[in-house]
C-alpha atoms as a PDB file:
ATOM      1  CA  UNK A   1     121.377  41.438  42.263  1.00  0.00           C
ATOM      2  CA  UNK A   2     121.304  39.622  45.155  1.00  0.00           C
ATOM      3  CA  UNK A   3     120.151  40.385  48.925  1.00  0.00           C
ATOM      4  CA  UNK A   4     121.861  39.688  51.823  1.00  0.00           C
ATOM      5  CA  UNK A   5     120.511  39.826  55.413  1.00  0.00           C
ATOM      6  CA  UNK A   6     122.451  41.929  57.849  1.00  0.00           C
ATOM      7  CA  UNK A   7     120.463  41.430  61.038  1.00  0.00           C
ATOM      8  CA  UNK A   8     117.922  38.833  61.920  1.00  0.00           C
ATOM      9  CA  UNK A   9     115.330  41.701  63.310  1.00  0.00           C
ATOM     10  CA  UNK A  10     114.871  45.229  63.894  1.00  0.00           C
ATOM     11  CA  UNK A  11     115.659  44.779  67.506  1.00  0.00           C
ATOM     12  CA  UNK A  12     118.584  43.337  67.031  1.00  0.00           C
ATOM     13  CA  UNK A  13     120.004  46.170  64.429  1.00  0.00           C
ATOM     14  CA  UNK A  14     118.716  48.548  67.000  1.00  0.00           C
ATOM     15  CA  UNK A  15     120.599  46.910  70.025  1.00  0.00           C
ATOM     16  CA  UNK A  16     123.727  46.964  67.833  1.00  0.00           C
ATOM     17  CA  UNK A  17     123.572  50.619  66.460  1.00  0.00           C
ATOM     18  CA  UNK A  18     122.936  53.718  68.292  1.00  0.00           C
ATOM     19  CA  UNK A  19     121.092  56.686  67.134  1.00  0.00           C
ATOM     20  CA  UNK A  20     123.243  58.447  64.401  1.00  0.00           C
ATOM     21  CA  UNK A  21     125.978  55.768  64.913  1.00  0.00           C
ATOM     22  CA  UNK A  22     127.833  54.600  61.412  1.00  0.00           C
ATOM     23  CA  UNK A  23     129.556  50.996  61.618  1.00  0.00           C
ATOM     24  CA  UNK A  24     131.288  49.538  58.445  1.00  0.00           C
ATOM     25  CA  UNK A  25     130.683  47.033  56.615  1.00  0.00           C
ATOM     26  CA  UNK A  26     132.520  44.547  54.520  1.00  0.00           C
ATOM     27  CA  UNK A  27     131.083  43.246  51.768  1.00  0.00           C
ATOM     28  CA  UNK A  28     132.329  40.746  48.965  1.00  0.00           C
ATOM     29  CA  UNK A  29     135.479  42.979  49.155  1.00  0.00           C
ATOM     30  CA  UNK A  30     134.140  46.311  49.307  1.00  0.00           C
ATOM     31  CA  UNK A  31     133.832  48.498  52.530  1.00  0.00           C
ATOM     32  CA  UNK A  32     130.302  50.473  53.089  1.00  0.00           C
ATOM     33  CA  UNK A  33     129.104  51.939  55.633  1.00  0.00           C
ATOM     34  CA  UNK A  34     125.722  51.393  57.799  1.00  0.00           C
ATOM     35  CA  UNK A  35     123.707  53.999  59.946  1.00  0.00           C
ATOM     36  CA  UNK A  36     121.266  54.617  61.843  1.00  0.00           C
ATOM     37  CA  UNK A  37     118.803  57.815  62.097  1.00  0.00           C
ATOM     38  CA  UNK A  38     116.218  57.186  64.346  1.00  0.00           C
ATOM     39  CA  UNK A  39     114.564  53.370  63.738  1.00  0.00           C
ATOM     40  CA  UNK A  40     116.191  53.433  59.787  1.00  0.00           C
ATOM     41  CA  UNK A  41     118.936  52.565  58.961  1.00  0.00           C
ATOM     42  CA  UNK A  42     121.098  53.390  55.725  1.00  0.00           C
ATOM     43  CA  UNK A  43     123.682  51.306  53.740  1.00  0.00           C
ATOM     44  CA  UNK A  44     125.847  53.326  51.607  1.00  0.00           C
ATOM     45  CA  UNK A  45     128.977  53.778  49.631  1.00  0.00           C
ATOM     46  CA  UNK A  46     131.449  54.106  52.172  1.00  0.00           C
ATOM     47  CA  UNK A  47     133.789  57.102  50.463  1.00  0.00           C
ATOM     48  CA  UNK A  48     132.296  60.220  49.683  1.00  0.00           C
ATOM     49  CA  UNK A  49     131.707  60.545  45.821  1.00  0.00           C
ATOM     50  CA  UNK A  50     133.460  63.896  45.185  1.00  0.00           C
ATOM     51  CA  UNK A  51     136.600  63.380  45.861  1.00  0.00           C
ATOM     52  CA  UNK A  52     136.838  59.392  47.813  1.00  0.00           C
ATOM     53  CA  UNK A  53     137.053  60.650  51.210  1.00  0.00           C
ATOM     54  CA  UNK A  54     135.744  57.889  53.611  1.00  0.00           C
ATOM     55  CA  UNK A  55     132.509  59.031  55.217  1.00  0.00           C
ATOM     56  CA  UNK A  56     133.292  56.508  58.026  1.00  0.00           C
ATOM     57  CA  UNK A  57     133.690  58.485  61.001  1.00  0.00           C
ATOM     58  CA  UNK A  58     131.902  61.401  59.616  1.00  0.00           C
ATOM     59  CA  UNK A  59     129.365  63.168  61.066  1.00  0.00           C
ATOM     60  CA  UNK A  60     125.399  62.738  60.548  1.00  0.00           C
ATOM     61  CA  UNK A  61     123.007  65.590  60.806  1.00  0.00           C
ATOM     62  CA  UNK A  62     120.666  66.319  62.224  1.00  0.00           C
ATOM     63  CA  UNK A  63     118.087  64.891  59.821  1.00  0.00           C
ATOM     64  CA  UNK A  64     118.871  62.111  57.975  1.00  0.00           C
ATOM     65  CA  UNK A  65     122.087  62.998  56.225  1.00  0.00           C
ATOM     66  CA  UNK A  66     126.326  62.377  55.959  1.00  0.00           C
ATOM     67  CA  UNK A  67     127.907  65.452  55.997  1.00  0.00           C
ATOM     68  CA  UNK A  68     131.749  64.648  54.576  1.00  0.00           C
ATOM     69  CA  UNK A  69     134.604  65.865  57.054  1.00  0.00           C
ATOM     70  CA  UNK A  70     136.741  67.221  54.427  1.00  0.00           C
ATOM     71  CA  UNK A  71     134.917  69.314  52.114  1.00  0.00           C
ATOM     72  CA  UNK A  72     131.469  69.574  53.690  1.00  0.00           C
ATOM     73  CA  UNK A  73     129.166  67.948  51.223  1.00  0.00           C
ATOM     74  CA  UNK A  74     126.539  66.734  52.850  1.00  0.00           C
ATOM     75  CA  UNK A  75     124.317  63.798  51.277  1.00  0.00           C
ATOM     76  CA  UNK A  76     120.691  62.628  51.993  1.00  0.00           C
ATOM     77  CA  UNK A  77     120.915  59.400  53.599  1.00  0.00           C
ATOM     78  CA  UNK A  78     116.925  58.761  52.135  1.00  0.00           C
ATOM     79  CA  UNK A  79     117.953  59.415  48.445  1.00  0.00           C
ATOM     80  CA  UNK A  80     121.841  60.069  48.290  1.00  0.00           C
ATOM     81  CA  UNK A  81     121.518  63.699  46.698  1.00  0.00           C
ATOM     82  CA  UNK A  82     124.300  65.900  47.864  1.00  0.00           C
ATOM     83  CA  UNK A  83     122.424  69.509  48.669  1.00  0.00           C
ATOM     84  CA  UNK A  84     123.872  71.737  46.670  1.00  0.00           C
ATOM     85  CA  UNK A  85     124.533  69.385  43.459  1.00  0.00           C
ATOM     86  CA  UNK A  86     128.152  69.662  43.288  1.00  0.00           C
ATOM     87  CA  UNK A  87     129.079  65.862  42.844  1.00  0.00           C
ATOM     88  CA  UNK A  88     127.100  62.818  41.975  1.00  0.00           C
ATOM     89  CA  UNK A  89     124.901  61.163  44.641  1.00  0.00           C
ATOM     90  CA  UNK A  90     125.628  59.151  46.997  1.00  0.00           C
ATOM     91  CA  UNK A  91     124.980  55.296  46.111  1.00  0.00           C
ATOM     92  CA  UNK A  92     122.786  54.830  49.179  1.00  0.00           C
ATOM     93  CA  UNK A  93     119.572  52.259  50.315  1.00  0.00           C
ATOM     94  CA  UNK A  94     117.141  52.085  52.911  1.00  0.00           C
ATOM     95  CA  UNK A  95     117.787  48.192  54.482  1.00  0.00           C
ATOM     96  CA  UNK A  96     114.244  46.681  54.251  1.00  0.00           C
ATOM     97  CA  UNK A  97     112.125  44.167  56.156  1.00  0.00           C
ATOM     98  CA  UNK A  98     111.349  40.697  54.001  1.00  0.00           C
ATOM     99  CA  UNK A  99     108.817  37.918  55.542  1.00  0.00           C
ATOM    100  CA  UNK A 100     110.772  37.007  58.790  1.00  0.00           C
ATOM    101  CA  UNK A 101     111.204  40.239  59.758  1.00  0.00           C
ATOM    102  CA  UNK A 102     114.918  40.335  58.344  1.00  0.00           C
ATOM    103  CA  UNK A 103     116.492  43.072  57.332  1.00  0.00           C
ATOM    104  CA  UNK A 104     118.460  42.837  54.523  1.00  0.00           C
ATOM    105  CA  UNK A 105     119.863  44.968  51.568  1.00  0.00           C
ATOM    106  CA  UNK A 106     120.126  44.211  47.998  1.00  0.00           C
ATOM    107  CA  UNK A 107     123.697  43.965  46.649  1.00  0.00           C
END
């Protein structure tokens, strides 16, 4: 496992995402996807585990969740359970702060 910094402070990850905003995010091949509820923010798989529907432009609740746009499955953006335990969870982490005030995620 390795980490990898994705903005040099919190200011800066909160200048470049908005409230409930989702960006994606390439990574060593793979797409994710990165949002922000309130001051968190959430790096995640970026297709929806039940049936790989992209949770890109999907919406996010009104606490800190993705809901998916095709079936409705909505997954908790703090541990990646989906609700109702119809699928698996969602592969999802908080990004964290290290000594410079980074923040960064491990991959």
């Amino acid at each position: 496992m390795k980490s990898i910094i994705l903005f040099d402070s919190l200011e800066e990850a909160k200048n470049m995402i908005s409230h409930r905003e989702t960006k994606r995010v390439q990574l060593e091949g793979n797409t994710y996807a990165l949002t922000r509820f309130n001051d968190d923010f959430y790096f995640y798989e970026a297709f929806c585990p039940h049936q790989d529907y992209s949770l890109l432009q999907d919406k996010i609740g009104l606490r800190p969740e993705v809901i998916c746009g095709w079936h409705g499955y909505r997954f908790s953006l703090v541990g990646g359970e989906e609700f109702e335990k119809r699928c698996r969870n969602l592969n999802v982490q908080q990004l964290k702060t290290n000594e410079h005030s980074e923040l960064y995620i491990d991959l």
